[in-house]
C-alpha atoms as a PDB file:
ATOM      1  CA  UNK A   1       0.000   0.000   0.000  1.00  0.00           C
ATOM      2  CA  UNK A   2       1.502   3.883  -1.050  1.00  0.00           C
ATOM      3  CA  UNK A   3       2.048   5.758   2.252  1.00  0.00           C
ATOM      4  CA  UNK A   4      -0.334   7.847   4.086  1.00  0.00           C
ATOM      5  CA  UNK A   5       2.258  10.768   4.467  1.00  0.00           C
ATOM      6  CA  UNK A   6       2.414  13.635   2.353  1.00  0.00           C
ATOM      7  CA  UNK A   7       6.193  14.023   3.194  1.00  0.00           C
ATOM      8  CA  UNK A   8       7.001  10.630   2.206  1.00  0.00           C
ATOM      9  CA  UNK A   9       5.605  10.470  -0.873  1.00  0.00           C
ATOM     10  CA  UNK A  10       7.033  13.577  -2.465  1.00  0.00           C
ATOM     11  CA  UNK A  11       9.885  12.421  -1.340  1.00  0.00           C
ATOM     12  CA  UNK A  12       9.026   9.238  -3.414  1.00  0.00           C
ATOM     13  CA  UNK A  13       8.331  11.151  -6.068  1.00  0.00           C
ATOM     14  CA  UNK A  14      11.181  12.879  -6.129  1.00  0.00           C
ATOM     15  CA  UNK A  15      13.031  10.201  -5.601  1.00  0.00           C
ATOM     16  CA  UNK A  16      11.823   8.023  -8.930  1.00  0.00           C
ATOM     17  CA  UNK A  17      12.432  11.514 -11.277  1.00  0.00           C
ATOM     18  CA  UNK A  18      16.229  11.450  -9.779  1.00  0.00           C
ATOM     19  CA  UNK A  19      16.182   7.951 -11.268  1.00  0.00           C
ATOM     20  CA  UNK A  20      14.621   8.915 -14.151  1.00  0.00           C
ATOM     21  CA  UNK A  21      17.160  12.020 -14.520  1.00  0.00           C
ATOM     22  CA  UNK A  22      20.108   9.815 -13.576  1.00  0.00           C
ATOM     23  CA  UNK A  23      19.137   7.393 -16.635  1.00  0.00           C
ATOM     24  CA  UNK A  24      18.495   9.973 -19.175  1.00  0.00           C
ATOM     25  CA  UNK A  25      22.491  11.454 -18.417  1.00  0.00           C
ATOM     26  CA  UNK A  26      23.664   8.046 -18.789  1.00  0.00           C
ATOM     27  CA  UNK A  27      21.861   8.480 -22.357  1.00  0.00           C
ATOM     28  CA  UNK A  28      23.470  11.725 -22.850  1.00  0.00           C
ATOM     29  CA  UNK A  29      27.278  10.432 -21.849  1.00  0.00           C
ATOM     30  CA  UNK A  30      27.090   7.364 -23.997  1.00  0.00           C
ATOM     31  CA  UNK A  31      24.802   8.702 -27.311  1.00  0.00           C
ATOM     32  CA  UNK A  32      28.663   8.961 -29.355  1.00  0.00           C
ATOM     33  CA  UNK A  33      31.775   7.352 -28.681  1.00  0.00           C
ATOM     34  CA  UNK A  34      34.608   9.547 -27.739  1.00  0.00           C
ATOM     35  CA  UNK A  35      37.965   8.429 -26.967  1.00  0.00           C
ATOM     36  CA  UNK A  36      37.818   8.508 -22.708  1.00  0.00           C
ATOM     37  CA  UNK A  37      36.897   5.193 -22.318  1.00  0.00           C
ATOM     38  CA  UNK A  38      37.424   5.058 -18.697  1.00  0.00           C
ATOM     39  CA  UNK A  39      35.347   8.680 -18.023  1.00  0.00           C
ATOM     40  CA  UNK A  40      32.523   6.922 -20.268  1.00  0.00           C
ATOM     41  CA  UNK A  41      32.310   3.892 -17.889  1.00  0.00           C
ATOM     42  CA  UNK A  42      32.265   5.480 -14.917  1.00  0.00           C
ATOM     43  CA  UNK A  43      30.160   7.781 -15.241  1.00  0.00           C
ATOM     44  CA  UNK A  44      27.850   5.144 -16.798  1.00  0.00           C
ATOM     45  CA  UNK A  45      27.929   2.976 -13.616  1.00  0.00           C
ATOM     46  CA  UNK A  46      28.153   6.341 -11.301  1.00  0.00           C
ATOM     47  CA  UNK A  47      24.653   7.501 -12.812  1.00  0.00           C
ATOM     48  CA  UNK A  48      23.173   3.558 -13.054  1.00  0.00           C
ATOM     49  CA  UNK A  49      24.095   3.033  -9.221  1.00  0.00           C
ATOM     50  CA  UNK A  50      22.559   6.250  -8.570  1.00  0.00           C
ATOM     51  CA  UNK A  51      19.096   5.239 -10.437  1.00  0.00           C
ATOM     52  CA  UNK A  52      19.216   2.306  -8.362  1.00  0.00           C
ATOM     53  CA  UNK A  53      19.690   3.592  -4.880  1.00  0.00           C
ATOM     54  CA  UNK A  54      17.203   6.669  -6.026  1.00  0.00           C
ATOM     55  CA  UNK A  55      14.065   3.516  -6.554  1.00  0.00           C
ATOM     56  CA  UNK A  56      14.912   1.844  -4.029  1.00  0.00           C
ATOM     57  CA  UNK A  57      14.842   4.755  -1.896  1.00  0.00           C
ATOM     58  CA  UNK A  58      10.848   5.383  -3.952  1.00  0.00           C
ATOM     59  CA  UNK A  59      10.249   2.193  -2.731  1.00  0.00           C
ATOM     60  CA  UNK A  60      11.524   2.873   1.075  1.00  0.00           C
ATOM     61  CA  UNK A  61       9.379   6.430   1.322  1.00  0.00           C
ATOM     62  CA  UNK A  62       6.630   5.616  -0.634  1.00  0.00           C
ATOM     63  CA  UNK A  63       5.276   2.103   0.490  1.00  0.00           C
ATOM     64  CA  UNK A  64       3.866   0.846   3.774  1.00  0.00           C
ATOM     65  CA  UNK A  65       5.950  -1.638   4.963  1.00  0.00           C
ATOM     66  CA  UNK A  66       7.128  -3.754   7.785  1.00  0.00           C
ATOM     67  CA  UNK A  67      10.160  -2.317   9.452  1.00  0.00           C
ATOM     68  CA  UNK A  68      12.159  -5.048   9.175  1.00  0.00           C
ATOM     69  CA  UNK A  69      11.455  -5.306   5.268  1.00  0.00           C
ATOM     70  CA  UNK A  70      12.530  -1.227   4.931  1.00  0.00           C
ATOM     71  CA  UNK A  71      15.466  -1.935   6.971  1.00  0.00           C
ATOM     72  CA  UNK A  72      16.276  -4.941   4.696  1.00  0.00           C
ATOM     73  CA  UNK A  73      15.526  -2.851   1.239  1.00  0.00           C
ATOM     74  CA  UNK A  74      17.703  -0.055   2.212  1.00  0.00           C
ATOM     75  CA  UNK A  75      20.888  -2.248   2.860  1.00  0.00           C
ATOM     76  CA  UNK A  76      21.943  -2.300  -1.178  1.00  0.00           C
ATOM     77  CA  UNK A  77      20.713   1.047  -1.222  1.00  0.00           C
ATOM     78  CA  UNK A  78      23.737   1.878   0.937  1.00  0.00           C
ATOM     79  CA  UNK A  79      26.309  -0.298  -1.138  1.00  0.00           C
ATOM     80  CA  UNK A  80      24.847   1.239  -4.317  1.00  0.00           C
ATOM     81  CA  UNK A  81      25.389   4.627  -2.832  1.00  0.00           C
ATOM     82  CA  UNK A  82      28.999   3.945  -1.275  1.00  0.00           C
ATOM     83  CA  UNK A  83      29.752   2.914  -4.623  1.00  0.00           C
ATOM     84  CA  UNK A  84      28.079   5.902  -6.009  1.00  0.00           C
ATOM     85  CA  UNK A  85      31.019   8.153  -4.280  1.00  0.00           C
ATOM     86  CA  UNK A  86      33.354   5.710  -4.615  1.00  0.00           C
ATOM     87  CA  UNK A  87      33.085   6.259  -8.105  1.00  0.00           C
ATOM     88  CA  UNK A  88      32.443  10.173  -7.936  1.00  0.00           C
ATOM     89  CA  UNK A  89      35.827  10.912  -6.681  1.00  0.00           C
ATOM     90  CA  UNK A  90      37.520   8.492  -9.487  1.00  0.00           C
ATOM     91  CA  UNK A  91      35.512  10.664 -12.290  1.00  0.00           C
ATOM     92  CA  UNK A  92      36.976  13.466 -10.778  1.00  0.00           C
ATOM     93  CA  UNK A  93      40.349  12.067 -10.795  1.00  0.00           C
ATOM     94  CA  UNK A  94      40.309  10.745 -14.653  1.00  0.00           C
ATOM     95  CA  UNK A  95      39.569  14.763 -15.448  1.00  0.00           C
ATOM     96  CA  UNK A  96      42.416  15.744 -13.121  1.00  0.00           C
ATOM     97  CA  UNK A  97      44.994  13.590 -13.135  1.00  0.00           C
ATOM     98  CA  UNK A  98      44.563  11.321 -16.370  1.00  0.00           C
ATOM     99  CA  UNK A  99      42.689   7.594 -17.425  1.00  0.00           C
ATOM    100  CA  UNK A 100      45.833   5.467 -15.990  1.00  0.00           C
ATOM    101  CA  UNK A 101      45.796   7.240 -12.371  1.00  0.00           C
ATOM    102  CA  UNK A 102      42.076   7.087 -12.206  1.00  0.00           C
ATOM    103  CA  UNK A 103      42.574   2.775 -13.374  1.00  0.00           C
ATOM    104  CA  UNK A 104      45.568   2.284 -10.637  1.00  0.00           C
ATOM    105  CA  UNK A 105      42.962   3.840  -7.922  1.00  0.00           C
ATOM    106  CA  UNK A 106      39.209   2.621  -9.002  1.00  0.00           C
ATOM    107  CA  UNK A 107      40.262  -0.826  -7.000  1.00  0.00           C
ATOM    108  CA  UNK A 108      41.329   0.737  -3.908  1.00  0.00           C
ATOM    109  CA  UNK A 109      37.910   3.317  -4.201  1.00  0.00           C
ATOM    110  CA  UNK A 110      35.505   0.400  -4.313  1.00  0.00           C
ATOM    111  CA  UNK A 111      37.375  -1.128  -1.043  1.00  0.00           C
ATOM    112  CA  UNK A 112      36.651   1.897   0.546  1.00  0.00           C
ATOM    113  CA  UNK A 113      33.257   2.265  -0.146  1.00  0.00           C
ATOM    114  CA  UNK A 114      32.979  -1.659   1.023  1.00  0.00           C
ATOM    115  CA  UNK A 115      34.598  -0.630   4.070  1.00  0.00           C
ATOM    116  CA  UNK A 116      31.429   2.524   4.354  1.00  0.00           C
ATOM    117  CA  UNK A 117      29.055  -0.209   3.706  1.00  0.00           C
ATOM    118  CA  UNK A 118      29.785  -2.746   5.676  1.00  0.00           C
ATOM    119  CA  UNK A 119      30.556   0.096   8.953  1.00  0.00           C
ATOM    120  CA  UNK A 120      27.105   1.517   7.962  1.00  0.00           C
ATOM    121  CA  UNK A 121      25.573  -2.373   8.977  1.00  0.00           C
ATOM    122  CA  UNK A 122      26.814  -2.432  12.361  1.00  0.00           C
ATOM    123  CA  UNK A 123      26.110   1.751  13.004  1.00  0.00           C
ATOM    124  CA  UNK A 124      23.065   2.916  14.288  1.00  0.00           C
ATOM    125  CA  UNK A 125      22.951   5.765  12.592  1.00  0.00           C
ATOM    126  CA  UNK A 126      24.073   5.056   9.160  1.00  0.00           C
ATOM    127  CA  UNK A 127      22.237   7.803   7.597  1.00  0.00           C
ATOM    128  CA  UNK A 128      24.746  10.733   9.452  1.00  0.00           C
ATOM    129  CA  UNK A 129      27.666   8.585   8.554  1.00  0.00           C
ATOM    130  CA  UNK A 130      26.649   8.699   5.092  1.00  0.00           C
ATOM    131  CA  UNK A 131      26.444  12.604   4.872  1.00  0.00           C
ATOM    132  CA  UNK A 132      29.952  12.402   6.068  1.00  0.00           C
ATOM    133  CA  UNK A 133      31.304  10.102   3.516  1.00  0.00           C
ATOM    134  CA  UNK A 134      29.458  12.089   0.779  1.00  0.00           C
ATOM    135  CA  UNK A 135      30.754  15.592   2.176  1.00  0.00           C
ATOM    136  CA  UNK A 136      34.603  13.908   2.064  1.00  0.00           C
ATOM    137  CA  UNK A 137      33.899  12.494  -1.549  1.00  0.00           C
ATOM    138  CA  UNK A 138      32.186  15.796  -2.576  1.00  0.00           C
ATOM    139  CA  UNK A 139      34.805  18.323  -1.287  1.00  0.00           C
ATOM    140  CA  UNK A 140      38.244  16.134  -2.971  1.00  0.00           C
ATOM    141  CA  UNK A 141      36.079  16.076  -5.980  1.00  0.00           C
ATOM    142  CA  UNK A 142      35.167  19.877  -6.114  1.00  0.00           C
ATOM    143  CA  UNK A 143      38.489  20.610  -5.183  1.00  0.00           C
ATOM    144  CA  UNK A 144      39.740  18.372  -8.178  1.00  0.00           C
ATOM    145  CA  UNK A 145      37.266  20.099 -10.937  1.00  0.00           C
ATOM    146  CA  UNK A 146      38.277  23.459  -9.467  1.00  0.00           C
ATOM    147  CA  UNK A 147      41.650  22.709 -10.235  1.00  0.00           C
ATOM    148  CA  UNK A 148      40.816  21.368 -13.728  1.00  0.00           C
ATOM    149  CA  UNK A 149      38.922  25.368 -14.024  1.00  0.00           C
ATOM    150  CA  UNK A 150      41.439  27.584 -12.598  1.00  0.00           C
ATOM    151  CA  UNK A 151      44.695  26.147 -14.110  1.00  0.00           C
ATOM    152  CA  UNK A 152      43.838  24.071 -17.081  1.00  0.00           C
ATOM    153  CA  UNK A 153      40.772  25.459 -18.741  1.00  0.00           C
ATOM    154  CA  UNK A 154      39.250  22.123 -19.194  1.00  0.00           C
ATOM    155  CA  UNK A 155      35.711  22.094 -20.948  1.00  0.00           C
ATOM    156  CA  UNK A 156      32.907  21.189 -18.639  1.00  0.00           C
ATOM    157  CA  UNK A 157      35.029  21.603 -15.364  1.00  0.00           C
ATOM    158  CA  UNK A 158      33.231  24.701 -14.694  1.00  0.00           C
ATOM    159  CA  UNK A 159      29.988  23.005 -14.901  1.00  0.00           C
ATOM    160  CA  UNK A 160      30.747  20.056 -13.136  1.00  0.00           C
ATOM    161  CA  UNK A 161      32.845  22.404 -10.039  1.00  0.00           C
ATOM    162  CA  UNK A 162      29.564  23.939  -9.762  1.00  0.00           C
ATOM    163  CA  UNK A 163      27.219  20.706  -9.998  1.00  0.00           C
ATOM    164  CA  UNK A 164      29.161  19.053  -6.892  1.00  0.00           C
ATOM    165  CA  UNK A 165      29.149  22.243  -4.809  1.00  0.00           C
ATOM    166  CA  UNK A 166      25.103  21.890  -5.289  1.00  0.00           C
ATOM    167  CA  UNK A 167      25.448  18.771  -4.425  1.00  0.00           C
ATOM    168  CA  UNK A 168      27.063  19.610  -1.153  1.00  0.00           C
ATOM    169  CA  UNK A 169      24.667  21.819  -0.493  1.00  0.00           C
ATOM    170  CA  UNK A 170      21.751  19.003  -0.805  1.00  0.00           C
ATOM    171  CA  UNK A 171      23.645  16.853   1.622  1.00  0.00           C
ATOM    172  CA  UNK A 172      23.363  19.735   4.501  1.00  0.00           C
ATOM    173  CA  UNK A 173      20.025  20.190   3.510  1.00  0.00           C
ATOM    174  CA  UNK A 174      19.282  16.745   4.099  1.00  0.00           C
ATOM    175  CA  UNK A 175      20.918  16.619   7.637  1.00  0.00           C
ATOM    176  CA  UNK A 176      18.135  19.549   8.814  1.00  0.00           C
ATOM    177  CA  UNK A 177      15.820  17.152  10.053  1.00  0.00           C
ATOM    178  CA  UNK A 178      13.375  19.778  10.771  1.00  0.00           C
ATOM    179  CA  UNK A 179      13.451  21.303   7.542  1.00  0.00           C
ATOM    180  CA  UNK A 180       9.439  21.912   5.993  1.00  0.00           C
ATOM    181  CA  UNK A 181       8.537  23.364   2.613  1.00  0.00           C
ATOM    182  CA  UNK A 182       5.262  23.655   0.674  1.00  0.00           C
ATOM    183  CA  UNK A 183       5.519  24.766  -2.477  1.00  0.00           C
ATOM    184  CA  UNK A 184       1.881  23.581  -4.022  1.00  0.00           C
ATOM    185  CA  UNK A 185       2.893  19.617  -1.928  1.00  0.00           C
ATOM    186  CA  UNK A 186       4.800  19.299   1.022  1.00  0.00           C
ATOM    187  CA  UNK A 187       8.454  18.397   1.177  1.00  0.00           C
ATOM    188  CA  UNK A 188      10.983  17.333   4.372  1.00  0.00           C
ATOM    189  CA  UNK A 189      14.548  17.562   4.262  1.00  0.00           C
ATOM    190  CA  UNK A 190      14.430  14.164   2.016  1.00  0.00           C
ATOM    191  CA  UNK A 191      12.549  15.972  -0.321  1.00  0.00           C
ATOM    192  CA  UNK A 192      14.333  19.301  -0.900  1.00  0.00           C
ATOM    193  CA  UNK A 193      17.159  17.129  -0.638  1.00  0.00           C
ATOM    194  CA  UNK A 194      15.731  15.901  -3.989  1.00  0.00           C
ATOM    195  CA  UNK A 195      15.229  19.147  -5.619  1.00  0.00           C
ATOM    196  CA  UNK A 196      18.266  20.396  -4.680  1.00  0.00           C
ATOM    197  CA  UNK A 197      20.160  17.194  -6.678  1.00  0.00           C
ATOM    198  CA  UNK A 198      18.078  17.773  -9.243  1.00  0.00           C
ATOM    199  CA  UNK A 199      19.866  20.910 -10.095  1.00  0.00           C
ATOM    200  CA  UNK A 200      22.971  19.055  -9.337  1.00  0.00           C
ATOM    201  CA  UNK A 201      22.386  16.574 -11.915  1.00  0.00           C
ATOM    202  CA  UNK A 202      21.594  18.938 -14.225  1.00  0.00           C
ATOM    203  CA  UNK A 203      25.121  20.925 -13.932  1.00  0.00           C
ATOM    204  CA  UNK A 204      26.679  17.552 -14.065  1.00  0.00           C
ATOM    205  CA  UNK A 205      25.146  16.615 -16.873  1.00  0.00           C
ATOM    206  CA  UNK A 206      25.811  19.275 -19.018  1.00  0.00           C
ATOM    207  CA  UNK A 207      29.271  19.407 -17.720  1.00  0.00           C
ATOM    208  CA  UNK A 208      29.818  16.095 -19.103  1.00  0.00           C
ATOM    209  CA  UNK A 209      28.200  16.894 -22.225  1.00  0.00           C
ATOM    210  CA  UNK A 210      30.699  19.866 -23.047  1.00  0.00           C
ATOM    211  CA  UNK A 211      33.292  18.060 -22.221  1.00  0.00           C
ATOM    212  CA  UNK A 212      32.576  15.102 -24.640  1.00  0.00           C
ATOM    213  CA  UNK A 213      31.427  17.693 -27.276  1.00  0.00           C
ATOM    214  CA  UNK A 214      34.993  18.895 -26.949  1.00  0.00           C
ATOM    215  CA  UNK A 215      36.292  15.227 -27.390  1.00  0.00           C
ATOM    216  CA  UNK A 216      34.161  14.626 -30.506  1.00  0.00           C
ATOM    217  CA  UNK A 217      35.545  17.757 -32.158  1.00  0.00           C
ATOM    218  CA  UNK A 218      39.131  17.091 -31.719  1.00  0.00           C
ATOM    219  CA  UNK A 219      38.325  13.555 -32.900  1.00  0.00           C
ATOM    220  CA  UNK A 220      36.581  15.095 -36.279  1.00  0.00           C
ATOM    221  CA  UNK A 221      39.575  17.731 -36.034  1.00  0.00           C
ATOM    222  CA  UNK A 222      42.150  14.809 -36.301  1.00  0.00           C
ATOM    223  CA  UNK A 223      43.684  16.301 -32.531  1.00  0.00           C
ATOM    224  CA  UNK A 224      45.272  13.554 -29.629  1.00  0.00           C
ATOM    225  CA  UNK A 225      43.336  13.435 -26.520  1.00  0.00           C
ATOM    226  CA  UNK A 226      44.944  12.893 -23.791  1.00  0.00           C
END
């Protein structure tokens, strides 16, 4: 049965269009093939982990449910969203530091966000130590894409700089568990939380569209990308 609460089910709603959002940027990153390999499949299993935790986390807010079932639902949602960050700060690293860097530390990423999951199923309150992780992921990332801005120029960094910083901003928003908003329904912290990543999303997004727009041309151009 869909959930009595009016809180909880925007936040379901919002919740399924992140997945939806998530899936149509995988669309965008992979419509032509560029010659970043490594940027292409990460991304591609960043945003597909991310449109799984996002319905399972419709599922969570939007159903009744036994508590033992929502506790049991929401334990991949925590690997998928380790993973998820795990995964952020390696994106970050291809653009800053080059493919072969990012490939020597992808392994040890995943063992850390392992490590998150498996200290989030013996925490009690794996939700705060979540925030954490995603502030520390969020912050090396933003400081890697600022980099990327300020001293290379690269296309899309600017974009994608200013998609994570939303993205920190989401993640305080999210820790106000007081926070109330109606604007025509009625959203909690989950929920603005939502809206807030939306616009995250979006700057991502189109940060990794310029930047493979700028691969394709120096493809057609006959230019080495590095």
């Amino acid at each position: 049965m869909l959930t009595d609460s009016p809180t909880e089910m925007t936040t379901a709603i919002t919740d399924v269009i992140l997945a939806t959002q998530s899936a149509a940027a995988i669309y965008v990153i992979r419509r032509k093939t560029v010659a970043r390999p490594m940027w292409t499949h990460v991304w591609t299993w960043l945003f597909a982990l991310l449109s799984i935790a996002s319905l399972i986390g419709a599922a969570a807010h939007g159903l009744e449910m036994a508590t033992s079932i929502e506790t049991a639902i929401w334990t991949p949602a925590y690997l998928a969203l380790g993973l998820t960050m795990a995964l952020f700060v390696v994106a970050a690293i291809t653009m800053s530091a080059g493919h072969e860097r990012s490939r020597r530390l992808l392994l040890p990423a995943v063992v850390i966000a392992f490590m998150f999951f498996t200290i989030t199923q013996i925490w009690s309150d794996s939700f705060l130590l979540f925030v954490i992780y995603e502030c520390m992921a969020m912050f090396l990332s933003l400081t890697l894409y600022t980099r990327c801005f300020w001293k290379r120029k690269a296309e899309g960094s600017g974009f994608l700089a200013a998609g994570v910083l939303v993205g920190i901003l989401a993640a305080v928003i999210d820790t106000r568990k007081t926070l109330y908003l109606t604007f025509i329904w009625e959203f909690n912290n989950h929920g603005v939380f939502h809206l807030v990543q939306m616009i995250s999303l979006l700057l991502l997004t189109i940060g990794l569209y310029r930047s493979h727009r700028k691969e394709l041309s120096s493809e057609e151009q006959g230019g080495v990308v590095e």
